[in-house]
C-alpha atoms as a PDB file:
ATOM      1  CA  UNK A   1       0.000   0.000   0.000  1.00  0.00           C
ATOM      2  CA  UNK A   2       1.264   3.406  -0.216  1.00  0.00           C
ATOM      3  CA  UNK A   3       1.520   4.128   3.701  1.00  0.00           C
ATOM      4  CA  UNK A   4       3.580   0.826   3.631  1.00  0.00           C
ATOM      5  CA  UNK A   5       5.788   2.135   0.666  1.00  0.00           C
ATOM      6  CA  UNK A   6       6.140   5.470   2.821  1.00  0.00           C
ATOM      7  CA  UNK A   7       7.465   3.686   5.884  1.00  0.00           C
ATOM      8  CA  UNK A   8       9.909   1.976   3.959  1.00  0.00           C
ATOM      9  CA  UNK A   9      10.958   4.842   2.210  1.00  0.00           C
ATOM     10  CA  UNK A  10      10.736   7.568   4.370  1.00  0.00           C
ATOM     11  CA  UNK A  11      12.894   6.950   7.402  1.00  0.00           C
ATOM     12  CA  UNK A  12      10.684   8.849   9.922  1.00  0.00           C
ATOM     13  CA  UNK A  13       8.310   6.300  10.771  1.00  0.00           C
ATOM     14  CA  UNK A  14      11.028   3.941  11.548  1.00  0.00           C
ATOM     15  CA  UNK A  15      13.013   5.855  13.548  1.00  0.00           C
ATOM     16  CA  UNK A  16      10.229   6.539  15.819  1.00  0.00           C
ATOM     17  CA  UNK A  17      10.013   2.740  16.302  1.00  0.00           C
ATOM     18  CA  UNK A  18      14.065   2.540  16.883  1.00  0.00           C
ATOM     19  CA  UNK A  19      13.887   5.339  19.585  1.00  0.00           C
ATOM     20  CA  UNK A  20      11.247   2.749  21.256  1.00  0.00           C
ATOM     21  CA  UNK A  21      13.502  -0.109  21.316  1.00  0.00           C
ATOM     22  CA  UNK A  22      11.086  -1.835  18.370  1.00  0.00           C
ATOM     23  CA  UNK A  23      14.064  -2.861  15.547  1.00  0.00           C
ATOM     24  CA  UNK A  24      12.467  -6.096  13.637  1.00  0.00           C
ATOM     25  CA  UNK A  25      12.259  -5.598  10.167  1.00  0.00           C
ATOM     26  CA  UNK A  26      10.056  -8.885   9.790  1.00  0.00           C
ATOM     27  CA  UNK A  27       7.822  -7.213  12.465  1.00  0.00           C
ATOM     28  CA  UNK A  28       7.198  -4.419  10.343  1.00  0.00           C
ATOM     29  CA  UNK A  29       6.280  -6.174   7.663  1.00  0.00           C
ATOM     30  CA  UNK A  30       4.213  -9.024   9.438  1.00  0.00           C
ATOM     31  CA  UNK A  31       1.914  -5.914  10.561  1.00  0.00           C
ATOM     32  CA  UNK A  32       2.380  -4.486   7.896  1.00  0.00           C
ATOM     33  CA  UNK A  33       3.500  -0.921   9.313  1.00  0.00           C
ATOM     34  CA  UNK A  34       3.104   2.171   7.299  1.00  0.00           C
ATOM     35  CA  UNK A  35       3.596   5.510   7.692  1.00  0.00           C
ATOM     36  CA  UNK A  36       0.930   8.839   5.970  1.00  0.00           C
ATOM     37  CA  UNK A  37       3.899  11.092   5.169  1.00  0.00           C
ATOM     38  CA  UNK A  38       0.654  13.619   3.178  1.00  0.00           C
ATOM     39  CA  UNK A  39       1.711  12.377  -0.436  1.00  0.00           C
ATOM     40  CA  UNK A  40      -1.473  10.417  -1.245  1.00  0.00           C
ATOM     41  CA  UNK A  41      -2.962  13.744  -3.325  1.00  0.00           C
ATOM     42  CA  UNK A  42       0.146  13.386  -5.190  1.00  0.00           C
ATOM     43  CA  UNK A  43      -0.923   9.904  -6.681  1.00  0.00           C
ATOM     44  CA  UNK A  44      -4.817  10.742  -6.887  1.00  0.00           C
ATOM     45  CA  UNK A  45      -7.044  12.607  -9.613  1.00  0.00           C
ATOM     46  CA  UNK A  46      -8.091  15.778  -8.813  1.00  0.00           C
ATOM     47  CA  UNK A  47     -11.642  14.603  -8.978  1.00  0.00           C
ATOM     48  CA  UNK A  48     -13.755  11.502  -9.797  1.00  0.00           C
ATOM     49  CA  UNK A  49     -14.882   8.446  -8.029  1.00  0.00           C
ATOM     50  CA  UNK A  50     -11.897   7.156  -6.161  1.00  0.00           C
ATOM     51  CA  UNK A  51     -11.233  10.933  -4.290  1.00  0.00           C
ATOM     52  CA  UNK A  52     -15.507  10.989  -3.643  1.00  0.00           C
ATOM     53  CA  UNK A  53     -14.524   6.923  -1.889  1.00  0.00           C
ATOM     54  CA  UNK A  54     -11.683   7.847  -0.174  1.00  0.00           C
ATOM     55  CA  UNK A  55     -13.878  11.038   1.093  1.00  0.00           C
ATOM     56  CA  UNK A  56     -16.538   8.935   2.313  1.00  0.00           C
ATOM     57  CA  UNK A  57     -14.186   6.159   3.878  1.00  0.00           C
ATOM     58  CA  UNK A  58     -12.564   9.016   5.913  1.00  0.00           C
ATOM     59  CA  UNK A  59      -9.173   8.500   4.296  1.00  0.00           C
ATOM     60  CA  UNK A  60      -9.290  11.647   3.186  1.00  0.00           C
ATOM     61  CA  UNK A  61     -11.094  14.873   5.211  1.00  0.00           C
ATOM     62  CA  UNK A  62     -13.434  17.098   3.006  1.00  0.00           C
ATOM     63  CA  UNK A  63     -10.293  19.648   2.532  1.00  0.00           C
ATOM     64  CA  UNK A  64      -8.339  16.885   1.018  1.00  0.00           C
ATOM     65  CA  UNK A  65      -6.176  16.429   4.387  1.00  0.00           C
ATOM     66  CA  UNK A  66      -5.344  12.731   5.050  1.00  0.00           C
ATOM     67  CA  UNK A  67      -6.987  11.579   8.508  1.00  0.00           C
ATOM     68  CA  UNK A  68      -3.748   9.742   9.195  1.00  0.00           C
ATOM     69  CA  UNK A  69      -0.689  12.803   8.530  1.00  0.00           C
ATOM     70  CA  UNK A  70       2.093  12.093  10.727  1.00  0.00           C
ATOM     71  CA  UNK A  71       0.922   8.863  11.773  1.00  0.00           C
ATOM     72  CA  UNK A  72       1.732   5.020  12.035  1.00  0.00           C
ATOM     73  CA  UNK A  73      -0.830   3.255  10.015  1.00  0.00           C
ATOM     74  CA  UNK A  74      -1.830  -0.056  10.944  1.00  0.00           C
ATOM     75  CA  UNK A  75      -4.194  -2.351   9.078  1.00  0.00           C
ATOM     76  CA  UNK A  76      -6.789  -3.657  11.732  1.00  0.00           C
ATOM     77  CA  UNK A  77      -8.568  -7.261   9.809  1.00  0.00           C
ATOM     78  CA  UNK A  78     -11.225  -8.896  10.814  1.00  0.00           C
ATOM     79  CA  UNK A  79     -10.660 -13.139  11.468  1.00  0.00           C
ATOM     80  CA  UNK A  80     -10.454 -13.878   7.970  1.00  0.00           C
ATOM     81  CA  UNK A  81      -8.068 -11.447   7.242  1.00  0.00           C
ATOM     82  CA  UNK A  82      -9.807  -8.594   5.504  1.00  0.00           C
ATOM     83  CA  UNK A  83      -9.319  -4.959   5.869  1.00  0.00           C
ATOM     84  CA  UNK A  84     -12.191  -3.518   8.203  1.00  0.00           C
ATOM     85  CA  UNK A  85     -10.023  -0.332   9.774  1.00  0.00           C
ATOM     86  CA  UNK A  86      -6.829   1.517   9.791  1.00  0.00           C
ATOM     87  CA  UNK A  87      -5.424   2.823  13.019  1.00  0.00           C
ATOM     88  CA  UNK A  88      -3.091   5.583  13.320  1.00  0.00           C
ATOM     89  CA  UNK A  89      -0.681   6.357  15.878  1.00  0.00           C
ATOM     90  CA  UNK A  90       0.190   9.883  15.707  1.00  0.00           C
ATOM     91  CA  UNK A  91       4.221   9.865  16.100  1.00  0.00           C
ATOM     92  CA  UNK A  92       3.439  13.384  17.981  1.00  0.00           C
ATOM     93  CA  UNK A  93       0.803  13.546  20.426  1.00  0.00           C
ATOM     94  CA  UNK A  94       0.454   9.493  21.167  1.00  0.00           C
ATOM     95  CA  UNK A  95      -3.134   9.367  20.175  1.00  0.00           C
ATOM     96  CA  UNK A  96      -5.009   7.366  18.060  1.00  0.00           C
ATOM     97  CA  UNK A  97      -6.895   7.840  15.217  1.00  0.00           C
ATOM     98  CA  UNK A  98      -9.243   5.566  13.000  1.00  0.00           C
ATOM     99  CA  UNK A  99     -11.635   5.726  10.202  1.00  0.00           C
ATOM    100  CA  UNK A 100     -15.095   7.221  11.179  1.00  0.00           C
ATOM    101  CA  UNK A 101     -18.266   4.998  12.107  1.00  0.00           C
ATOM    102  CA  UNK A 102     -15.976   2.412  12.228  1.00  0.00           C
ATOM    103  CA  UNK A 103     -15.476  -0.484  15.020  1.00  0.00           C
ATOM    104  CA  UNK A 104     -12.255  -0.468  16.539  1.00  0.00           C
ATOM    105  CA  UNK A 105     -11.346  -3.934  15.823  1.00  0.00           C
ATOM    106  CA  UNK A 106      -8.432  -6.327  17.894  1.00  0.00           C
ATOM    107  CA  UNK A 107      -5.524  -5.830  16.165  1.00  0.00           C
ATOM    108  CA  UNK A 108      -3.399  -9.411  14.527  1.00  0.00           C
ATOM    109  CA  UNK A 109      -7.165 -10.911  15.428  1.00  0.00           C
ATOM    110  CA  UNK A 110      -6.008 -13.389  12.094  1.00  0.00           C
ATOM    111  CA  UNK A 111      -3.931 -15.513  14.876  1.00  0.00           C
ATOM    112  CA  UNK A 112      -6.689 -16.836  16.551  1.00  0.00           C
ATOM    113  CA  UNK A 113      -7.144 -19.119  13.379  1.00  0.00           C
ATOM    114  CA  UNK A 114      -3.524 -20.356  13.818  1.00  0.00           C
ATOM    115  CA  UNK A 115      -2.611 -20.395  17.782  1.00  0.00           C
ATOM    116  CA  UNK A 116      -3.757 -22.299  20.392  1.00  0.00           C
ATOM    117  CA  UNK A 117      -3.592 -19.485  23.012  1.00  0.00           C
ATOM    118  CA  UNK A 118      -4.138 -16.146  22.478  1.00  0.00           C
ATOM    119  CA  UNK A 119      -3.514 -13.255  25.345  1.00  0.00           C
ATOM    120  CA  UNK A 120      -5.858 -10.340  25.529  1.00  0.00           C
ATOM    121  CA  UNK A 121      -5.213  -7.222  27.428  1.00  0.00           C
END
């Protein structure tokens, strides 16, 4: 996705994560990390259907802000491993952020298919 291409290629997400003592590269991309470094305007029409979706999803605000600027992005999936959220984790304040009128799902909920314990805190 393009928040994961903008953690890889933009070192500011990651170094956030260093300065926390979290290093694993195959962590990152198990959880597929990514990072909203602004740029998705620069890859979008300036009108049509996929702006109007990304709109409506909350992606995007109505000025053309992205919900998640400055932010970890994290891909929360339901049991069977589709999409149903993104979280962010502004890199600034600490807070989180997630897509309006949307459940805040358990994040890596896909392991319950393939553990035999799972921890919940």
């Amino acid at each position: 996705t393009l928040y994961e291409r903008a953690f890889t290629d933009n070192g500011e997400g990651k170094s956030w994560l260093v300065k926390r003592d979290i290093t694993s590269a195959e962590l990152y991309t198990r959880h597929r990390i990514g990072y909203c470094n602004g740029a998705i305007r620069n890859v979008l029409p300036s009108t049509g259907k996929v702006l109007k979706e990304l709109k409506e999803l909350g992606i995007l605000r109505e000025d053309e802000t992205e919900r998640f600027q400055g932010c970890l992005v994290f891909s929360l999936a339901d049991v069977d491993g589709k999409i149903v959220n993104l979280l962010g984790l502004d890199m600034e304040t600490g807070e989180y952020r997630s897509l309006p009128n949307r459940r805040i799902s358990a994040w890596n909920i896909v392991i319950v298919k393939t553990s035999s314990e799972v921890y919940v805190e």
